[in-house]
Protein backbone atom coordinates (compact mmCIF):
# COMPACT_ATOMS: atom_id res chain seq x y z
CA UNK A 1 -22.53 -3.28 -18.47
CA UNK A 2 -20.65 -0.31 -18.07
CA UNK A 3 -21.40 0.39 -14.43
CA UNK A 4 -20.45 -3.48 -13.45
CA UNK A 5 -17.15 -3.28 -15.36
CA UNK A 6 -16.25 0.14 -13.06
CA UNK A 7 -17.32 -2.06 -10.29
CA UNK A 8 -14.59 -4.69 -10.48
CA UNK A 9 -11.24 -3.75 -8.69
CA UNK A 10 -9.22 -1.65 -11.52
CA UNK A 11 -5.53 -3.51 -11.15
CA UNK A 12 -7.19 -6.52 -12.44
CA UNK A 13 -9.68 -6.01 -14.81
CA UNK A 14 -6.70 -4.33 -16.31
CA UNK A 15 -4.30 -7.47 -16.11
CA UNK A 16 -7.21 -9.41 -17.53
CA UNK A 17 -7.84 -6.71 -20.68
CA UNK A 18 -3.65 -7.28 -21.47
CA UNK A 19 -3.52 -11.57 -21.12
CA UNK A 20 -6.94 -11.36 -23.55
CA UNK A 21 -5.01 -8.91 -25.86
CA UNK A 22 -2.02 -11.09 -25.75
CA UNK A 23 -3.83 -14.33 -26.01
CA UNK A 24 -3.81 -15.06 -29.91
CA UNK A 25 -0.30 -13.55 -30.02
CA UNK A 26 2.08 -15.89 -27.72
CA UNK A 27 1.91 -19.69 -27.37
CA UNK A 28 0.42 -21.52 -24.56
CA UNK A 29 3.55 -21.49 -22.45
CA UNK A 30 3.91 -17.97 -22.39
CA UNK A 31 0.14 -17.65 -21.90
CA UNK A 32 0.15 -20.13 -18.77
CA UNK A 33 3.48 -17.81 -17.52
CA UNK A 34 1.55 -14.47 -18.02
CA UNK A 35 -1.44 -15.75 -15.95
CA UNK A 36 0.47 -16.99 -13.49
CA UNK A 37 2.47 -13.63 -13.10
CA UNK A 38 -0.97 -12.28 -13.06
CA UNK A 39 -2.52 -13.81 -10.35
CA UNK A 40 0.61 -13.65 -8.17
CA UNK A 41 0.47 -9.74 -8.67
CA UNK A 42 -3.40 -10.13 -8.17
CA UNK A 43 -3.04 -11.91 -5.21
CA UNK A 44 -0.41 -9.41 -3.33
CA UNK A 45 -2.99 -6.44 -3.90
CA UNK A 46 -4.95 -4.51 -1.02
CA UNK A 47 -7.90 -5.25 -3.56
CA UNK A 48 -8.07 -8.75 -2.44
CA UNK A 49 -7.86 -8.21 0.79
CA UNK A 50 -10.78 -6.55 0.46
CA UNK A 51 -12.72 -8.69 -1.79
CA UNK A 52 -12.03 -11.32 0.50
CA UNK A 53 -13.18 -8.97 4.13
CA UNK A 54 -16.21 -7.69 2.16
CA UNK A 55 -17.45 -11.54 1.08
CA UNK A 56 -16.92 -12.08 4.75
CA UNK A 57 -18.56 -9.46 6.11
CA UNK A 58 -21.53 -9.58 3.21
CA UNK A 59 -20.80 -6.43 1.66
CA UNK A 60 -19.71 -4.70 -1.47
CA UNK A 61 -15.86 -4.27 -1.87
CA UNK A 62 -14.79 -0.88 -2.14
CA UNK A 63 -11.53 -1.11 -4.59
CA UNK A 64 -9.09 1.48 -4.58
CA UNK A 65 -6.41 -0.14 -7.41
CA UNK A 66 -3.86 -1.16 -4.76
C-alpha cells in the first residue's frame, strides 16, 4: 500500500489528505469550494501534464510535485 501511495503525484495526494481532514469539519458549501479550488490547482500542475502524456504514450508517469 505504501509503495502505490508514493506512486501517486505528491501535490495531490496531499490536497486530497487536507479536503478528507477537513471534510467532517466545514459544511457542504465550503466542501464543494475546497474541491473545486483543488482541482483547479490540480489541473494547472506539470503532474497532469504528465499523467495525461504517459496514459498516452502507455507508460508510467514520473511525478515530480509540480
Amino acid at each position: 500500500m505504501a509503495a502505490r501511495l508514493a506512486a501517486l503525484p505528491p501535490l495531490q495526494l496531499a490536497m486530497s489528505k487536507k479536503l478528507l481532514n477537513q471534510s467532517l469539519a466545514v459544511s457542504m458549501a465550503q466542501a464543494l469550494e475546497a474541491e473545486g479550488v483543488a482541482q483547479t490547482v490540480s489541473f494547472q500542475s506539470r503532474d497532469t501534464v504528465e499523467a495525461v502524456i504517459a496514459f498516452a504514450e502507455k507508460r508510467e508517469p514520473r511525478f515530480t510535485g509540480e
